[in-house]
Protein backbone atom coordinates (compact mmCIF):
# COMPACT_ATOMS: atom_id res chain seq x y z
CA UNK A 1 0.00 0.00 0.00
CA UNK A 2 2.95 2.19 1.19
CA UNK A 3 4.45 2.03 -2.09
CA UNK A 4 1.92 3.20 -4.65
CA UNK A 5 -0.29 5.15 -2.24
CA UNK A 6 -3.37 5.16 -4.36
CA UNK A 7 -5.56 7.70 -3.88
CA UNK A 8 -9.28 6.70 -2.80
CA UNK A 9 -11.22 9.94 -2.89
CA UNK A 10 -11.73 14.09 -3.93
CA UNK A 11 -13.41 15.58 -0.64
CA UNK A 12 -14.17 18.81 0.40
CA UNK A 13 -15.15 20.12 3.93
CA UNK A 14 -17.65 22.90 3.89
CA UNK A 15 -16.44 23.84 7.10
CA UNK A 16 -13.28 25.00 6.82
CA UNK A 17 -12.54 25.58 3.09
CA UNK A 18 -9.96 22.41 2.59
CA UNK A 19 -10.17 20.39 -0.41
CA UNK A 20 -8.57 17.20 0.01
CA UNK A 21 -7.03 14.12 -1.40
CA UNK A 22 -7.22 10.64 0.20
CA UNK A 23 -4.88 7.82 0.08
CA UNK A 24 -5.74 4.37 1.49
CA UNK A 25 -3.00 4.86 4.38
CA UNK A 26 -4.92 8.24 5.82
CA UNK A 27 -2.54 10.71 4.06
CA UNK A 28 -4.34 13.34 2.68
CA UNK A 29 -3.26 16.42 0.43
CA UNK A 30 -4.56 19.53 1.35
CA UNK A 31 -5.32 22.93 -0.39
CA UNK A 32 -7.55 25.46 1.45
CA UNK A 33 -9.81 28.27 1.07
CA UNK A 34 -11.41 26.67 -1.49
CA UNK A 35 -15.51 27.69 -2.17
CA UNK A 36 -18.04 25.27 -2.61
CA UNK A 37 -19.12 26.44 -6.12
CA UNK A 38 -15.57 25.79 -7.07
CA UNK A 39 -15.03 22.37 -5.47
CA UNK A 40 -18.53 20.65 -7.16
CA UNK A 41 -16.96 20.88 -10.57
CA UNK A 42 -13.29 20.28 -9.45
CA UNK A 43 -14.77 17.06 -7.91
CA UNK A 44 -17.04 16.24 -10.72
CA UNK A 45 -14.82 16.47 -13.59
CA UNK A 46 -11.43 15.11 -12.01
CA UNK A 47 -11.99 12.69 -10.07
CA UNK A 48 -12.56 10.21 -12.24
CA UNK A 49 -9.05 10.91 -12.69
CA UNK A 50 -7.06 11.31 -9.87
CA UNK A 51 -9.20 8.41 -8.08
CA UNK A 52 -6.99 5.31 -8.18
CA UNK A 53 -4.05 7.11 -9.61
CA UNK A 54 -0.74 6.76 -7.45
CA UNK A 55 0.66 9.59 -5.36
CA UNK A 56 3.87 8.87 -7.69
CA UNK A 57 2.42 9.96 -10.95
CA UNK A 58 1.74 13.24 -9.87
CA UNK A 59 2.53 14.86 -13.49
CA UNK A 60 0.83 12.44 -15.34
CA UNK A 61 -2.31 12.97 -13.34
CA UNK A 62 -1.91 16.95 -13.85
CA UNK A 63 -1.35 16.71 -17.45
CA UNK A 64 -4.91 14.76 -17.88
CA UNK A 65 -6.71 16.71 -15.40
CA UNK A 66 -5.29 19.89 -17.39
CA UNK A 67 -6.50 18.53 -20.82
CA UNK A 68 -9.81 17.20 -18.99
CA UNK A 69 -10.41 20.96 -17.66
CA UNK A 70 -9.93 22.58 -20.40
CA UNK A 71 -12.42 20.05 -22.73
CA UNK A 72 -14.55 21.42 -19.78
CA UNK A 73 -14.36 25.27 -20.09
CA UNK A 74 -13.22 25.01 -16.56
CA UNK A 75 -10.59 27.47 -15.88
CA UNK A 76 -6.89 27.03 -15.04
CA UNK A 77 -7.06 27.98 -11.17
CA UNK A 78 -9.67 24.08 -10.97
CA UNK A 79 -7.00 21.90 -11.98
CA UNK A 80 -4.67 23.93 -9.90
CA UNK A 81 -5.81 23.33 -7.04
CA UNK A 82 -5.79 19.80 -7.74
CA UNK A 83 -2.22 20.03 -8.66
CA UNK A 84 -0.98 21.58 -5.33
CA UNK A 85 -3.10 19.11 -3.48
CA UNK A 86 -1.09 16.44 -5.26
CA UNK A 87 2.10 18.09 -4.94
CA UNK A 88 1.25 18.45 -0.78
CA UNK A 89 0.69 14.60 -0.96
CA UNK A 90 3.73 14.23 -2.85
CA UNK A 91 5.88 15.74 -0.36
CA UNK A 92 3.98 14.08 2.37
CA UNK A 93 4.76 10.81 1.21
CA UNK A 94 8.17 11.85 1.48
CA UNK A 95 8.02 13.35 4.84
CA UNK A 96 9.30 16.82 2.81
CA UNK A 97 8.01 20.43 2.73
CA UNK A 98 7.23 20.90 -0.89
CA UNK A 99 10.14 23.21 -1.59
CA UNK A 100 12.35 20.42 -0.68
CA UNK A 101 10.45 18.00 -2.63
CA UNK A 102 10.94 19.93 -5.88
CA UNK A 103 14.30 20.79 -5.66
CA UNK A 104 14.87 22.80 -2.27
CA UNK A 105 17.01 26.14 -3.45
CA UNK A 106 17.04 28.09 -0.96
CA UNK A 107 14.43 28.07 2.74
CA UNK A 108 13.79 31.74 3.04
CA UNK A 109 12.01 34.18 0.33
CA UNK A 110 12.90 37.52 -0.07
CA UNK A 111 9.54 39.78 -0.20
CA UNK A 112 8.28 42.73 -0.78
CA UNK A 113 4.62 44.66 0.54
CA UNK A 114 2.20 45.30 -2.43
CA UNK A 115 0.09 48.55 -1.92
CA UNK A 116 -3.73 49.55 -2.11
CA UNK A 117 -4.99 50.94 -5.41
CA UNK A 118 -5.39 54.80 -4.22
CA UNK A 119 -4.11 57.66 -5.45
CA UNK A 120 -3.84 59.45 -1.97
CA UNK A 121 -0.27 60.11 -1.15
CA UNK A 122 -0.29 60.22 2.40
CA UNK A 123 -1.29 56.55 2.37
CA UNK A 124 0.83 55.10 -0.11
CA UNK A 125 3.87 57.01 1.82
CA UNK A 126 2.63 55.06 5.11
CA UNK A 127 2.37 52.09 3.45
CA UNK A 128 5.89 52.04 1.87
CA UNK A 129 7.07 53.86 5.00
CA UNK A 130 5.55 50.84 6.96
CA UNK A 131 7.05 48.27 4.87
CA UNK A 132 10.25 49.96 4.65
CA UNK A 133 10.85 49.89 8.49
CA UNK A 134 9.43 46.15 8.97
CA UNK A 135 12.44 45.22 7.06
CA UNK A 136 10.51 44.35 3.89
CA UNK A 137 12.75 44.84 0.19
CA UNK A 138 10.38 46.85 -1.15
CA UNK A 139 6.76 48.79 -1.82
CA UNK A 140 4.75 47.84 -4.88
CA UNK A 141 2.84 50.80 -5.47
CA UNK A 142 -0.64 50.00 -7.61
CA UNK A 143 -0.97 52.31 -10.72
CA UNK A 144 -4.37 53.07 -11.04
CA UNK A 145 -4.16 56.55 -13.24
CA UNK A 146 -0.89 57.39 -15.60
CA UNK A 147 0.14 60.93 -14.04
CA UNK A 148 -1.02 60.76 -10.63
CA UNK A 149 1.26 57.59 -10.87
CA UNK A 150 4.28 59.87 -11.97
CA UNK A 151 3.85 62.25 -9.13
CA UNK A 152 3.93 59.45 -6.47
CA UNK A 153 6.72 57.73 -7.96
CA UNK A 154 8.87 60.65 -7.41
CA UNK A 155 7.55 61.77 -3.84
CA UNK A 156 7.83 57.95 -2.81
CA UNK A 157 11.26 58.03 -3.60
CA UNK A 158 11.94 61.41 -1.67
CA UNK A 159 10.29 59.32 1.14
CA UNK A 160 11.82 56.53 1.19
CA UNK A 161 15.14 56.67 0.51
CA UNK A 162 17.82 55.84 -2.51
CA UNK A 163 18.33 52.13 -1.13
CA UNK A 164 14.74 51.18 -0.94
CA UNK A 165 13.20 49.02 -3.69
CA UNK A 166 9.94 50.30 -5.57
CA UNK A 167 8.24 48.41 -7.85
CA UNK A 168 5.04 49.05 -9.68
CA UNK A 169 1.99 47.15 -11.22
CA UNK A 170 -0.35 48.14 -13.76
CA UNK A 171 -2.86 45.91 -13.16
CA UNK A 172 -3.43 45.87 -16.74
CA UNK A 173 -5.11 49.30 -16.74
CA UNK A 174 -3.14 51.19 -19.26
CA UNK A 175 -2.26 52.08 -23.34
CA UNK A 176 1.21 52.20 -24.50
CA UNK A 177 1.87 55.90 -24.08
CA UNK A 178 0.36 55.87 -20.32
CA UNK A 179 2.84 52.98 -19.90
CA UNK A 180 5.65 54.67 -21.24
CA UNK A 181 4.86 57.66 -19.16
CA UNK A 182 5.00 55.51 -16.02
CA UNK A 183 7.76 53.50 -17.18
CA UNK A 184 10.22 56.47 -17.83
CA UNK A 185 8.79 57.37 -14.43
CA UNK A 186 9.90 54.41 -12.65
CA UNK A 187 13.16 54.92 -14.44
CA UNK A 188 14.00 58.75 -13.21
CA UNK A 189 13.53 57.52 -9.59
CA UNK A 190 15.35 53.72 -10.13
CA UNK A 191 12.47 51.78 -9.68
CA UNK A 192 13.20 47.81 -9.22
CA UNK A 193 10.70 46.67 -12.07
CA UNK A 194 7.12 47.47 -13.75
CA UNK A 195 4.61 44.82 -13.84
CA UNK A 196 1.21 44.16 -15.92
CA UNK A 197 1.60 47.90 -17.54
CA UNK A 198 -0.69 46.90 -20.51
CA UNK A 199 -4.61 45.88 -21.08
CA UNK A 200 -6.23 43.39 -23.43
CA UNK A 201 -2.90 41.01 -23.20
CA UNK A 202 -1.18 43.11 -25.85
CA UNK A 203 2.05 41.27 -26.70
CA UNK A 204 3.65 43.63 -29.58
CA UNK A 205 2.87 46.59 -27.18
CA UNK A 206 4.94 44.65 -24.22
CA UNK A 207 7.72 44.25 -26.49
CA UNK A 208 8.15 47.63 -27.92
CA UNK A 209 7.61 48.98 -24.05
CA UNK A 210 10.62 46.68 -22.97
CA UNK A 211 12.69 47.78 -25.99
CA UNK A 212 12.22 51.51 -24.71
CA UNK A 213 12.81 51.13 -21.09
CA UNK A 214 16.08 50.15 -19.48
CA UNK A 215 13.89 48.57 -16.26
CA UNK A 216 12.60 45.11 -16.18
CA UNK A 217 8.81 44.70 -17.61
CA UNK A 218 7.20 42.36 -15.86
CA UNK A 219 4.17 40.32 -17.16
CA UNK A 220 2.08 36.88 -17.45
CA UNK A 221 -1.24 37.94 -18.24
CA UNK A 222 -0.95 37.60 -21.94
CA UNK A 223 -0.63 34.02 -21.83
CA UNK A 224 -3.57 32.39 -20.56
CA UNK A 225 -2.90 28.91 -19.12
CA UNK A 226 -0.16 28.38 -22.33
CA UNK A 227 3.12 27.49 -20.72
CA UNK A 228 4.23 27.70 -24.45
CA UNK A 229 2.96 31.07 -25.32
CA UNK A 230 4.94 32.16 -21.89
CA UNK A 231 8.14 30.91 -23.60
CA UNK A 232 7.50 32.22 -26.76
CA UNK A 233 7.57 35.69 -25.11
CA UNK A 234 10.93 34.76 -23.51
CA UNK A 235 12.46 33.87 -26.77
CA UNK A 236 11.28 36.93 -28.32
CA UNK A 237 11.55 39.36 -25.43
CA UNK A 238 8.80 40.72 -25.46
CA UNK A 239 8.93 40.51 -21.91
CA UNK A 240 11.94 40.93 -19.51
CA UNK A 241 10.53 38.99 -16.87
CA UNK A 242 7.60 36.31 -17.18
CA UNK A 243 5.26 36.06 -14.55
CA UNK A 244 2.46 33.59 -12.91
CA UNK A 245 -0.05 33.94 -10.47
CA UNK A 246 -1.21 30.75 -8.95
CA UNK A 247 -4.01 29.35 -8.78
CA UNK A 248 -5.22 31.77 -11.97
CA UNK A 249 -2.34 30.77 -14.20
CA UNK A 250 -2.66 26.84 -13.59
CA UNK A 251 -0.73 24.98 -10.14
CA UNK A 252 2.64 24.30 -9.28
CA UNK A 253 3.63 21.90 -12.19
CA UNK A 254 2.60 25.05 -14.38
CA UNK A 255 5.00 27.58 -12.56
CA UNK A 256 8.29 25.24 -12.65
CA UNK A 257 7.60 24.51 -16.37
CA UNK A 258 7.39 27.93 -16.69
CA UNK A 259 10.49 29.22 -14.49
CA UNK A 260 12.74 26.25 -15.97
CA UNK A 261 11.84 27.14 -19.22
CA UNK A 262 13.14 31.02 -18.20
CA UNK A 263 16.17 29.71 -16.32
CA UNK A 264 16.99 27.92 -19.35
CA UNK A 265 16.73 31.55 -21.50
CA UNK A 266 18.67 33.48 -18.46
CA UNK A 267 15.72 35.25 -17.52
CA UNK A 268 13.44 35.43 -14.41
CA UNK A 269 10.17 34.13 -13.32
CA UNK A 270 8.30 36.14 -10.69
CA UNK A 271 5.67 34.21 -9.17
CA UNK A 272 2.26 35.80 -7.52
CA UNK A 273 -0.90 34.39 -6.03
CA UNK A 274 -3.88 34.89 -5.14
CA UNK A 275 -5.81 33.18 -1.94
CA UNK A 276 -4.45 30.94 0.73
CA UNK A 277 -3.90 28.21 -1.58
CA UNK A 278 -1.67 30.15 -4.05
CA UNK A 279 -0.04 31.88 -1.37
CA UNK A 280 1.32 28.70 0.11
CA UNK A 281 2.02 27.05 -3.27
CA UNK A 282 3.87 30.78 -4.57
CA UNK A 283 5.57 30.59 -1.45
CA UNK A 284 7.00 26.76 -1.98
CA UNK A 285 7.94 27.18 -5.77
CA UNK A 286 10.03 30.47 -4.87
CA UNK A 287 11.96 28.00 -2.48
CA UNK A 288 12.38 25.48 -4.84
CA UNK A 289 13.27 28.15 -8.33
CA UNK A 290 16.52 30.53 -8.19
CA UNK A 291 15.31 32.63 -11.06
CA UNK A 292 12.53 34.29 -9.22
CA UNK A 293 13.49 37.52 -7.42
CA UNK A 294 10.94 38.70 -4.75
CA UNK A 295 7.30 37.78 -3.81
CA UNK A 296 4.45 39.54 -2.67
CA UNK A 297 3.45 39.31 0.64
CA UNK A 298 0.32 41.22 1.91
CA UNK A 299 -2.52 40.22 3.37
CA UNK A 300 -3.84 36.97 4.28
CA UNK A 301 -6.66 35.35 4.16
CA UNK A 302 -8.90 34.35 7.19
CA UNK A 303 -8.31 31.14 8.71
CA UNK A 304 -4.29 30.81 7.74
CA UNK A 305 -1.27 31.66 9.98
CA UNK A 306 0.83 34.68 9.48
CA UNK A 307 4.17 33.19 7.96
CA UNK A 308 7.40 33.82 10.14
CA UNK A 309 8.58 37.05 8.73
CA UNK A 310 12.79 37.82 9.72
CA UNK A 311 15.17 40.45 8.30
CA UNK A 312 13.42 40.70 4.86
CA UNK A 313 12.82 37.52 4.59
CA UNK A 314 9.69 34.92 4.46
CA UNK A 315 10.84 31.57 6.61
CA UNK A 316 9.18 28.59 4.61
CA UNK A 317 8.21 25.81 6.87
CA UNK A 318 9.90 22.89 7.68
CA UNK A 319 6.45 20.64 8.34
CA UNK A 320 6.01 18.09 5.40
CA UNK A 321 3.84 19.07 2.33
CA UNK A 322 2.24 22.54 2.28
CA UNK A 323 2.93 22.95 5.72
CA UNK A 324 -0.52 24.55 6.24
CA UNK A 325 -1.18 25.67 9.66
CA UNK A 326 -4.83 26.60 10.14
CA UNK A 327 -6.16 28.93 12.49
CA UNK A 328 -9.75 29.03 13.98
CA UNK A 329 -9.85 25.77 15.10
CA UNK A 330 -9.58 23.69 11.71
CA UNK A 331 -7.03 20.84 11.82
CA UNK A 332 -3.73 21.31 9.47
């Protein structure tokens, strides 16, 4: 039994979020914060595959879930989950955190604190003030309008000091020539790197804004759940820097194929999230990957334990698997 580890079951507890994997032995993988609405079809459509599958053929299992999900018009972040789950059974079976697991590069993450989309000054100064003196790397400040975005750049800088990163994300919100605006921007006060700066996953405008700026353009959103199309933008640089948000952009498995397929081109992968399961799994690839610089870490959601935060740096578990540690009374 010990040595294949099938796996028995998909559950999910209403109670406290976790969607879970069964073996016959007891171990389960674990992902949390995971809705109801979200787990039904998860459940529905893959557990006719993962059921019976060993805990060993973890990337065999992802691949068909991923080509099952799709056939589905489910989106990336459902067979995501699924694939962290696995990879927290993985490392279970193993008696590894994750990190370790994959590769195990390095046990600490260097992180920076992302900012609230406002264009009030006196808060984003507290903010980056705030994050500054915690011993955080750096401030992401949100751009939500092209020259209100200038003018804070500059006073946050004046604030903050020459030695402090700042970063900035576009969220997608702007044209070429608000980009460029912000970009040259970013580059009059050495800003670390600009992320997202373009809407409607424009690909030529990426590349002609990362030909005219000297700072690193950031950016995933362009490529769907295509690992390939991700590459493609390496090759071509039309990007300086890919970038994946987990669960959105597909699970673990996604993210290495992704940063490997960077390392191999010299370049970097930055790696995001969203909700407590991509925080933890974000957290455990940027342990496991060299070429991924800094991650964002604000706040989290209900029902998880702050991570142990120490000179800059995020201290990644040493408890096998995800190394979830719920609060509120809900087992880990």
């Amino acid at each position: 039994g010990k040595v294949l580890m099938p796996i028995t079951q998909i559950i999910h507890s209403s109670n406290d979020g976790l969607l879970r994997l069964c073996t016959d032995d007891g171990t389960e993988g674990r992902v949390p914060d995971v809705a109801a609405s979200l787990a039904q079809p998860i459940i529905e459509t893959y557990a006719p595959i993962v059921t019976g599958s060993s805990v060993w053929e973890r990337d065999r299992v992802w691949r068909a879930c991923r080509d099952m999900g799709r056939a589905a018009g489910l989106t990336p972040a459902s067979w995501a989950h699924v694939d962290i789950a696995l990879w927290d059974l993985f490392a279970k079976a193993q008696d590894l955190p994750v990190f370790r697991a994959i590769g195990g590069f390095r046990d600490c993450i260097p992180f920076y604190r992302p900012g609230t989309e406002t264009t009030a000054c006196d808060v984003v100064i507290a903010e980056a003030l705030s994050a500054r003196d915690e011993g955080a790397l750096g401030y992401c400040l949100q751009a939500v309008r092209a020259d209100a975005t200038t003018d804070l750049l500059r006073e946050l800088r004046r604030e903050v000091g020459a030695e402090f990163r700042i970063l900035c994300d576009g969220g997608q919100r702007f044209d070429l020539e608000g980009a460029l605006k912000i970009g040259r921007a970013l580059e009059e006060i050495d800003g670390h790197w600009f992320a997202e700066p373009l809407r409607d996953t424009d690909v030529t405008g990426l590349q002609k804004l990362s030909d005219a700026l000297s700072l690193p353009v950031v950016a995933g959103a362009f490529m769907g759940d295509s690992i390939l199309v991700g590459t493609r933008a390496l090759t071509t640089r039309a990007v300086d820097r890919v970038r994946i948000v987990l669960p959105d952009g597909g699970g673990i498995t996604e993210a290495l194929k992704l940063a490997r397929g960077a390392e191999a081109l010299q370049m970097n992968c930055e790696i995001d999230w969203r909700g407590a399961c991509g925080f933890h799994a974000a957290a455990h690839v940027m342990g496991a990957v060299r070429n991924a610089e800094l991650l964002s870490v604000g706040p989290l959601p209900e029902g998880i334990e702050a991570p142990v935060i120490e000179k800059g740096h995020l201290q990644l578990s040493m408890d096998s698997g995800l190394g979830l540690r719920l609060t509120q009374g809900s087992r880990s």
